[in-house]
C-alpha atoms as a PDB file:
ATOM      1  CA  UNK A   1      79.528  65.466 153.536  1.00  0.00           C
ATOM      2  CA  UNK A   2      77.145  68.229 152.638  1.00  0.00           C
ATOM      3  CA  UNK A   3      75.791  70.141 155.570  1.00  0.00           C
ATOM      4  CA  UNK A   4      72.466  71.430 155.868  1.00  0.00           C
ATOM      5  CA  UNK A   5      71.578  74.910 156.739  1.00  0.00           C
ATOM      6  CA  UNK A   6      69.484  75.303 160.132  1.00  0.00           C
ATOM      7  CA  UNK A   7      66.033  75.678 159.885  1.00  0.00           C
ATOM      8  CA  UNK A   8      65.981  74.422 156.141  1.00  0.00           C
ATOM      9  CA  UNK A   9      64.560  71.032 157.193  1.00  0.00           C
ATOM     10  CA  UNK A  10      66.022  69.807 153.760  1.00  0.00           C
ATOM     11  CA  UNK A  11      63.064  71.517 151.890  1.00  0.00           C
ATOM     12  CA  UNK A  12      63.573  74.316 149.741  1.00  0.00           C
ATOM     13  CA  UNK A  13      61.639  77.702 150.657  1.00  0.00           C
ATOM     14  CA  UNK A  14      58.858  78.198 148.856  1.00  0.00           C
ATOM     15  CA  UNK A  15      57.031  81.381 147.792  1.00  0.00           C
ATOM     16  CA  UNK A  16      54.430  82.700 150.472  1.00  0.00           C
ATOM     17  CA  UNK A  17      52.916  84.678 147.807  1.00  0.00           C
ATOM     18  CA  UNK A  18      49.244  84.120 147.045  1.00  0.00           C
ATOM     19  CA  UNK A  19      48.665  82.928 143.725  1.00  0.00           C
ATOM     20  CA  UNK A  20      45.685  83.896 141.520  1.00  0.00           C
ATOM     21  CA  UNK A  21      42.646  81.577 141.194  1.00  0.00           C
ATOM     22  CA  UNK A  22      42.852  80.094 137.667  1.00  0.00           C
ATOM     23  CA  UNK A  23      39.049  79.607 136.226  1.00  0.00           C
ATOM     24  CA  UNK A  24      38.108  76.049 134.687  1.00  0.00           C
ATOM     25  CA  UNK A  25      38.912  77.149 131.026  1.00  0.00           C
ATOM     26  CA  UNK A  26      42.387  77.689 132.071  1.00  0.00           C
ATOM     27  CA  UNK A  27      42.428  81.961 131.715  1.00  0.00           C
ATOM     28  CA  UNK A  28      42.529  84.488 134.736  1.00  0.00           C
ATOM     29  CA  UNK A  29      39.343  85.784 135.524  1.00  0.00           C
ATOM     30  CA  UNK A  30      38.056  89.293 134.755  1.00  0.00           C
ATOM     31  CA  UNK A  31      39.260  92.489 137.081  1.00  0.00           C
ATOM     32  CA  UNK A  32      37.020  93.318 139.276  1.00  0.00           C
ATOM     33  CA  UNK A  33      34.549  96.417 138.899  1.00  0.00           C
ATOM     34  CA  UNK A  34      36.733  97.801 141.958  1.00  0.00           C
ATOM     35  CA  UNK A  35      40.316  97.901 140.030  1.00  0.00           C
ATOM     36  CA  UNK A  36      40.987 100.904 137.540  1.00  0.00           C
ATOM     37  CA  UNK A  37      40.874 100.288 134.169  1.00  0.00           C
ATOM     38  CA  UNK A  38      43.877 100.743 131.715  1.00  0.00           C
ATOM     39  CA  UNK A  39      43.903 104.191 129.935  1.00  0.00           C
ATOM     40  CA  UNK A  40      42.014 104.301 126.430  1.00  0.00           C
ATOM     41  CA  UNK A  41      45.165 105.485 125.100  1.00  0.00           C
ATOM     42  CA  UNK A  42      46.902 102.077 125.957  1.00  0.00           C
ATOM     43  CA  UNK A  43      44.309 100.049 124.819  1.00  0.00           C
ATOM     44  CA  UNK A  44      43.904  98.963 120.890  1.00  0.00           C
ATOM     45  CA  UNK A  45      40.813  99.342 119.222  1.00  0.00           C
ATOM     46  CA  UNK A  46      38.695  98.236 116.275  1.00  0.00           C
ATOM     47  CA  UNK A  47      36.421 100.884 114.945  1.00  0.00           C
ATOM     48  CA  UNK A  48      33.949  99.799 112.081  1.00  0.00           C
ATOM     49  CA  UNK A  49      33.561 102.537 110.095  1.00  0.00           C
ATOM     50  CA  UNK A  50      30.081 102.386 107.900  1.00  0.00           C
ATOM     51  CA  UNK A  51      31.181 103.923 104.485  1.00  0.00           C
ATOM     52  CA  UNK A  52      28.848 106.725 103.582  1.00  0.00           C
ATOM     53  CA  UNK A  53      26.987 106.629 100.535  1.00  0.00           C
ATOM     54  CA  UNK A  54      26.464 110.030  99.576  1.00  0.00           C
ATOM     55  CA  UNK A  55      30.655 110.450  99.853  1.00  0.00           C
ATOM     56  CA  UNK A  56      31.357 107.310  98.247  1.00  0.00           C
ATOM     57  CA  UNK A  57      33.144 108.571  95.173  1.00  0.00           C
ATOM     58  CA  UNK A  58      34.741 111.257  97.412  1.00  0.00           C
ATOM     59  CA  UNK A  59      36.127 109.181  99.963  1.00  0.00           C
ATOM     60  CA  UNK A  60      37.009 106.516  97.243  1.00  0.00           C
ATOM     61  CA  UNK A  61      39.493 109.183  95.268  1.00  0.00           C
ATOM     62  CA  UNK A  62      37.372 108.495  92.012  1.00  0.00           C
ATOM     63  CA  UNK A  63      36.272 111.166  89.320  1.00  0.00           C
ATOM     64  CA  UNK A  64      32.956 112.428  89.335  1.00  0.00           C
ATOM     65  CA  UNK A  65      30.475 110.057  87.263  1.00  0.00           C
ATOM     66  CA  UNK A  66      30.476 111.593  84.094  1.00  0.00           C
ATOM     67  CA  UNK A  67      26.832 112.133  82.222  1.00  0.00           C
ATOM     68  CA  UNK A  68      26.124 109.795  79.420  1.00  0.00           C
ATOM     69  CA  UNK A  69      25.943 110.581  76.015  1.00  0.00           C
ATOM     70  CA  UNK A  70      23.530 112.792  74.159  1.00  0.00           C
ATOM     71  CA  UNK A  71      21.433 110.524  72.530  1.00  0.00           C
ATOM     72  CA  UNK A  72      18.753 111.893  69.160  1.00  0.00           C
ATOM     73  CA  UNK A  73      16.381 109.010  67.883  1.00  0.00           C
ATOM     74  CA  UNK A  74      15.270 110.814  64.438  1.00  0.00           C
ATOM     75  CA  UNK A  75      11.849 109.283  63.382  1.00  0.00           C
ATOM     76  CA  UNK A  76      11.162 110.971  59.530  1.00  0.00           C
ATOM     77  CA  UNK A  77       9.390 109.735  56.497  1.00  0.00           C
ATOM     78  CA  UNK A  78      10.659 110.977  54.130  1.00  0.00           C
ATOM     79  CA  UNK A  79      14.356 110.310  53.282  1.00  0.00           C
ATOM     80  CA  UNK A  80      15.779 113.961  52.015  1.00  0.00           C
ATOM     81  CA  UNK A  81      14.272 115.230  55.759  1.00  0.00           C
ATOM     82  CA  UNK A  82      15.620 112.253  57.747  1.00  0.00           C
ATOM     83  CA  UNK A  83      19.212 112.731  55.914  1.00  0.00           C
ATOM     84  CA  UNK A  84      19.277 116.713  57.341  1.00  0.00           C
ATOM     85  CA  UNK A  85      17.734 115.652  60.519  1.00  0.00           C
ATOM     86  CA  UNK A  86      21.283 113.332  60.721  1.00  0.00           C
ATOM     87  CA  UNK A  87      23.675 115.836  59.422  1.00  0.00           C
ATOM     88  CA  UNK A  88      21.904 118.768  62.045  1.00  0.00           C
ATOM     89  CA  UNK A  89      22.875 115.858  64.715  1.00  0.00           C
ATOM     90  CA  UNK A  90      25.889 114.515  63.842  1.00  0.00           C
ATOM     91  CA  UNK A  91      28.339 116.457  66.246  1.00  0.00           C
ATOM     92  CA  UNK A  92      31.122 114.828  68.827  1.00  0.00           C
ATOM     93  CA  UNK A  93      30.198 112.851  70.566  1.00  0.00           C
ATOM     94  CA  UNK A  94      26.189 112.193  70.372  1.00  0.00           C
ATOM     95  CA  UNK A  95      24.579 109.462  69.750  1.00  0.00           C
ATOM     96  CA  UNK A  96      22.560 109.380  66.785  1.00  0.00           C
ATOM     97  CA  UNK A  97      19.694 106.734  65.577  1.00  0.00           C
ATOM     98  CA  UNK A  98      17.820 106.899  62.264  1.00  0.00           C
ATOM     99  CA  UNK A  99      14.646 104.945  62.082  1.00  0.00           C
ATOM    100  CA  UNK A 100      13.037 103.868  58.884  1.00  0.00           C
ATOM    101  CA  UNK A 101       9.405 103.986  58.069  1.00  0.00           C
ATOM    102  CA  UNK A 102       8.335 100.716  59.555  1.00  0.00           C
ATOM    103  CA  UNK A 103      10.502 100.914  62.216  1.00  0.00           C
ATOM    104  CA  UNK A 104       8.617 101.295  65.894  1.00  0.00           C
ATOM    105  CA  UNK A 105       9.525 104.626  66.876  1.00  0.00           C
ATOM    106  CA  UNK A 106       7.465 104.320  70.627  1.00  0.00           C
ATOM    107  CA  UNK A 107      10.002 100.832  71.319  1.00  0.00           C
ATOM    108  CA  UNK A 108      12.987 102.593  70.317  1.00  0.00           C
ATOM    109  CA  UNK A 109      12.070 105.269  72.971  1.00  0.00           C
ATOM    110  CA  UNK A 110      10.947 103.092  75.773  1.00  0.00           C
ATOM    111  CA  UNK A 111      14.455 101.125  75.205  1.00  0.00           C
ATOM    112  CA  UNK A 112      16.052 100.963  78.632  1.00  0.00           C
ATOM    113  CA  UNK A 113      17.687 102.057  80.030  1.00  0.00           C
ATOM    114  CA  UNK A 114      16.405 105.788  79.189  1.00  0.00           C
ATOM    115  CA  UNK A 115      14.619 107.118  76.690  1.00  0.00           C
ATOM    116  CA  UNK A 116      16.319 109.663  74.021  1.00  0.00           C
ATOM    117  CA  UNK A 117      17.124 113.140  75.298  1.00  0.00           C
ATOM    118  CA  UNK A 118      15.975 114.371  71.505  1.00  0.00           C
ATOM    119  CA  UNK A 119      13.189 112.927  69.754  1.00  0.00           C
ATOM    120  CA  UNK A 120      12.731 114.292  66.227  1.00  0.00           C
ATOM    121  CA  UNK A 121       9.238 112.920  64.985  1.00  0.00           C
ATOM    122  CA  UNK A 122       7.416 113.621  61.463  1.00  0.00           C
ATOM    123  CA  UNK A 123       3.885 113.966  61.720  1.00  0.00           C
ATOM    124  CA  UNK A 124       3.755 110.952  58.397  1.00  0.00           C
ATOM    125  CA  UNK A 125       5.760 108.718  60.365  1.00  0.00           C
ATOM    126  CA  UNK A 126       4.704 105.221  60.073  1.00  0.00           C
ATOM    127  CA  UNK A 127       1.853 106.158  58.589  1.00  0.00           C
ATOM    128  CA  UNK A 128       0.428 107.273  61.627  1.00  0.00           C
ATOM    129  CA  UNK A 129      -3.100 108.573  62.008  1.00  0.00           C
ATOM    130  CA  UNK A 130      -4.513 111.953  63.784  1.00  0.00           C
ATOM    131  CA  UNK A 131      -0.735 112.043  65.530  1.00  0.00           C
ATOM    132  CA  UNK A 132      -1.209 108.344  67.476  1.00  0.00           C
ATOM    133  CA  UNK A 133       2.720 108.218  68.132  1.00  0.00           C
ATOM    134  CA  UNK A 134       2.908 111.721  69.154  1.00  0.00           C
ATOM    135  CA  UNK A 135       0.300 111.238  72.206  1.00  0.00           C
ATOM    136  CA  UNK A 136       1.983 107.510  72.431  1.00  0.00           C
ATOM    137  CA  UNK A 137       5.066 108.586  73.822  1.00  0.00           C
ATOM    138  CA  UNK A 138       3.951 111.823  76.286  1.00  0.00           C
ATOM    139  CA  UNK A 139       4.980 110.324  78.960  1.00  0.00           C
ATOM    140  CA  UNK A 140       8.311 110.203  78.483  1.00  0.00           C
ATOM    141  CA  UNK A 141       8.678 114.077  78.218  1.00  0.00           C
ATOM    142  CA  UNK A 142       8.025 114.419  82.049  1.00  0.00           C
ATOM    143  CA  UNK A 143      11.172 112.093  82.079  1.00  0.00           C
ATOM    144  CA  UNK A 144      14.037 114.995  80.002  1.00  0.00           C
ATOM    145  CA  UNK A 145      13.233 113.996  76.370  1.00  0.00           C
ATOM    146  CA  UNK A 146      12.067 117.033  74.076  1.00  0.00           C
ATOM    147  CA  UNK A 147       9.788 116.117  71.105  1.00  0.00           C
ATOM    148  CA  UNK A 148      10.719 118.415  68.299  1.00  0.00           C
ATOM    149  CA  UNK A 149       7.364 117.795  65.804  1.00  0.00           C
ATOM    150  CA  UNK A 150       8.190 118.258  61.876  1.00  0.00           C
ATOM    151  CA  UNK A 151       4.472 118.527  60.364  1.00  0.00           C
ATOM    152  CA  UNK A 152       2.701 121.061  57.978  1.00  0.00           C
ATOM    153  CA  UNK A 153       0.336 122.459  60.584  1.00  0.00           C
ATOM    154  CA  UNK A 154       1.393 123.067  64.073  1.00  0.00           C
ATOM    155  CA  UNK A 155      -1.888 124.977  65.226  1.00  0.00           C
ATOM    156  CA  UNK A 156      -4.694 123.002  63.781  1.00  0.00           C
ATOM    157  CA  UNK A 157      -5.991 119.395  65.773  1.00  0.00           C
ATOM    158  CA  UNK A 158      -6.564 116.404  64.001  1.00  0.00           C
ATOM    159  CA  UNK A 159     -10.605 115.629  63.647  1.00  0.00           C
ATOM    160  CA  UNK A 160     -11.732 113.945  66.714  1.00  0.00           C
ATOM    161  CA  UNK A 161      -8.573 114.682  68.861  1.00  0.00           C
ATOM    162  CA  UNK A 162      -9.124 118.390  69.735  1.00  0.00           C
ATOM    163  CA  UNK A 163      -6.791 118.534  72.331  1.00  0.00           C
ATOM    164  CA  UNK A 164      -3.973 116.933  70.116  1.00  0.00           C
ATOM    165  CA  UNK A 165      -2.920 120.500  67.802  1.00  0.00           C
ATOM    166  CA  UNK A 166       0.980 119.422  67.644  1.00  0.00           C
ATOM    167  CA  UNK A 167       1.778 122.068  69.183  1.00  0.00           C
ATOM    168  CA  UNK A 168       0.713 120.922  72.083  1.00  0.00           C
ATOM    169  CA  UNK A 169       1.802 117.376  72.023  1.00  0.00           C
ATOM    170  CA  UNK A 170       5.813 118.739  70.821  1.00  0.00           C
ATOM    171  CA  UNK A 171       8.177 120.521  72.873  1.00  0.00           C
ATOM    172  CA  UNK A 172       8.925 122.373  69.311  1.00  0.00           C
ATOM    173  CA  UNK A 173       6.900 122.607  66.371  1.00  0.00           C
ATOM    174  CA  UNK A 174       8.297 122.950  62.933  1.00  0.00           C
ATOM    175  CA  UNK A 175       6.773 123.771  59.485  1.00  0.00           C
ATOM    176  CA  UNK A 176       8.410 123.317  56.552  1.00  0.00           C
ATOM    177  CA  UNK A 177      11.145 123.698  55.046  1.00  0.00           C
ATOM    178  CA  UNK A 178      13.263 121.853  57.081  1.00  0.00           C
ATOM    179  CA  UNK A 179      17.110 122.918  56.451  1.00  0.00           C
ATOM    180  CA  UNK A 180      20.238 121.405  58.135  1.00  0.00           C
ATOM    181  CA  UNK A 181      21.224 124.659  59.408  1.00  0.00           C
ATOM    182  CA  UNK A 182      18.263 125.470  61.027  1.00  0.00           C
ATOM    183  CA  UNK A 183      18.303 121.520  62.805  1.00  0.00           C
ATOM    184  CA  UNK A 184      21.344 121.992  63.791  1.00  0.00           C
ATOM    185  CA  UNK A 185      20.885 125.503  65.203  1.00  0.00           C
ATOM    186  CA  UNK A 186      17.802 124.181  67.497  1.00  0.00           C
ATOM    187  CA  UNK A 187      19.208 120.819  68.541  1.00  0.00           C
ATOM    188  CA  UNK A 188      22.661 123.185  69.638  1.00  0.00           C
ATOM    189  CA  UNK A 189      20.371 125.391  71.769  1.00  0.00           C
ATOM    190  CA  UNK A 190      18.387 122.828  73.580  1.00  0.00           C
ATOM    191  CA  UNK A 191      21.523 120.557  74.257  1.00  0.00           C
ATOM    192  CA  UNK A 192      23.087 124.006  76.055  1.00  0.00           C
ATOM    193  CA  UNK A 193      19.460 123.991  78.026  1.00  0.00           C
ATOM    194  CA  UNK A 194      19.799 120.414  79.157  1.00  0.00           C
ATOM    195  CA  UNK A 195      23.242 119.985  79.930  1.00  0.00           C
ATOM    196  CA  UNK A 196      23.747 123.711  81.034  1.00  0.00           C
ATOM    197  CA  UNK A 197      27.482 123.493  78.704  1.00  0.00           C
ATOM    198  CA  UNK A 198      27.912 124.509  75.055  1.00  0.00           C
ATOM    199  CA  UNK A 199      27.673 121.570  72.829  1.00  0.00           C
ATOM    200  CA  UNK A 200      30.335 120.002  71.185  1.00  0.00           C
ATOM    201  CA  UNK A 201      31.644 120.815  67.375  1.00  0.00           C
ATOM    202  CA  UNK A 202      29.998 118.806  64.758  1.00  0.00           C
ATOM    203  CA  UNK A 203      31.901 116.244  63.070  1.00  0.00           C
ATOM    204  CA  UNK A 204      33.806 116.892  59.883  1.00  0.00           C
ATOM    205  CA  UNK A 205      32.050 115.465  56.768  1.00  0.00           C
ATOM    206  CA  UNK A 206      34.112 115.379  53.538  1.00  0.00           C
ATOM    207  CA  UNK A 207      33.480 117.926  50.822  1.00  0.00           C
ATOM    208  CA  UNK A 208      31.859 115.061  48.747  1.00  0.00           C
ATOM    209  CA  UNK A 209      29.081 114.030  50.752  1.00  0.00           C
ATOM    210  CA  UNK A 210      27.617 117.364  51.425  1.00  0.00           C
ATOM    211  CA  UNK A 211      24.699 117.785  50.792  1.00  0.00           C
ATOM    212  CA  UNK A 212      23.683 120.808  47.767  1.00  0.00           C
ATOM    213  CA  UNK A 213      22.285 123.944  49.039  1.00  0.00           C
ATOM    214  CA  UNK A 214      18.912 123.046  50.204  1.00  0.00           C
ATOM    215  CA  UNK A 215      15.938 124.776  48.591  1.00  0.00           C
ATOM    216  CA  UNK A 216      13.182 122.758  50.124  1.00  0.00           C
END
């Protein structure tokens, strides 16, 4: 027969412990505002971190954004000018457009998404009148693009315009003649003026498509 221990009564003992109040939704409630609060040390935490903009590329581990290309938009009547105006240009790297007569030389500069850092205008282009495309596209010098101005008369206005002498209206004025190595002497200096950096080589043309020594 088993015996029974005195004082057990047949029941086991149970734990006189208090047990914590379980809420309705099953999880312990909150510590009170009286017990201490773990260390921040032991305690994980989620920091949202707002990325700044200005440091973007810094924080990122990209390069620098690199400035876009050079662009000349050459706007000349007359084809043995427009071909040195291209030659002058045509070094590494640029971006060079030609535009024919009839071609709309205030579009091509208003063409986003900036306009041409070098704009090299004759004063017969289009068959313009008293320099219309010349005061047409003023506004976009206040935005980096120099007018270079290839006319006959820098210092005289055309009748009814008095304010309109092309010297004025171009960032430089040339008279005639117009010779590649002159071109490509200005555009050189005014690309180390706007980009602060000496500009690139030209590019090699082959001995057969030079151009003759220029007289005019």
């Amino acid at each position: 027969m088993n015996k029974k221990r005195p004082g057990s009564g047949g029941r086991e003992k149970r734990d006189s412990r208090p047990s914590r109040p379980i809420n309705k939704a099953g999880s312990r409630p909150r510590p009170q505002a009286g017990r201490p609060r773990p260390n921040a040390e032991d305690t994980f935490r989620i920091v949202e971190r707002r990325p700044d903009r200005s440091a973007a590329p810094a924080e990122s581990g990209g390069a620098p954004e690199k400035p876009s290309a050079f662009r000349v938009l050459i706007a000349v009547h007359r084809p043995r000018y427009r071909v040195r105006a291209e030659r002058a240009a045509a070094l590494v790297g640029w971006e060079v457009t030609a535009l024919l007569n009839k071609q709309d030389a205030v579009g091509a500069v208003s063409k986003p998404p900036r306009p041409p850092d070098l704009l090299i205008l004759s004063g017969d282009f289009g068959r313009q009148r008293d320099y219309a495309i010349f005061r047409a596209v003023q506004k976009w010098r206040s935005r980096g693009m120099k007018l270079i101005g290839m006319v006959d008369d820098c210092e005289t206005p055309p009748e009814g315009f008095p304010d309109s002498a092309p010297e004025k209206l171009c960032d430089v004025c040339l008279t005639p003649p117009y010779k590649t190595a002159d071109l490509r002497a200005l555009f050189t200096r005014l690309y180390q003026e706007m980009r602060g950096e000496p500009a690139p080589p030209p590019i090699r043309i082959p001995a057969a498509a030079r151009e003759p020594e220029e007289e005019d």
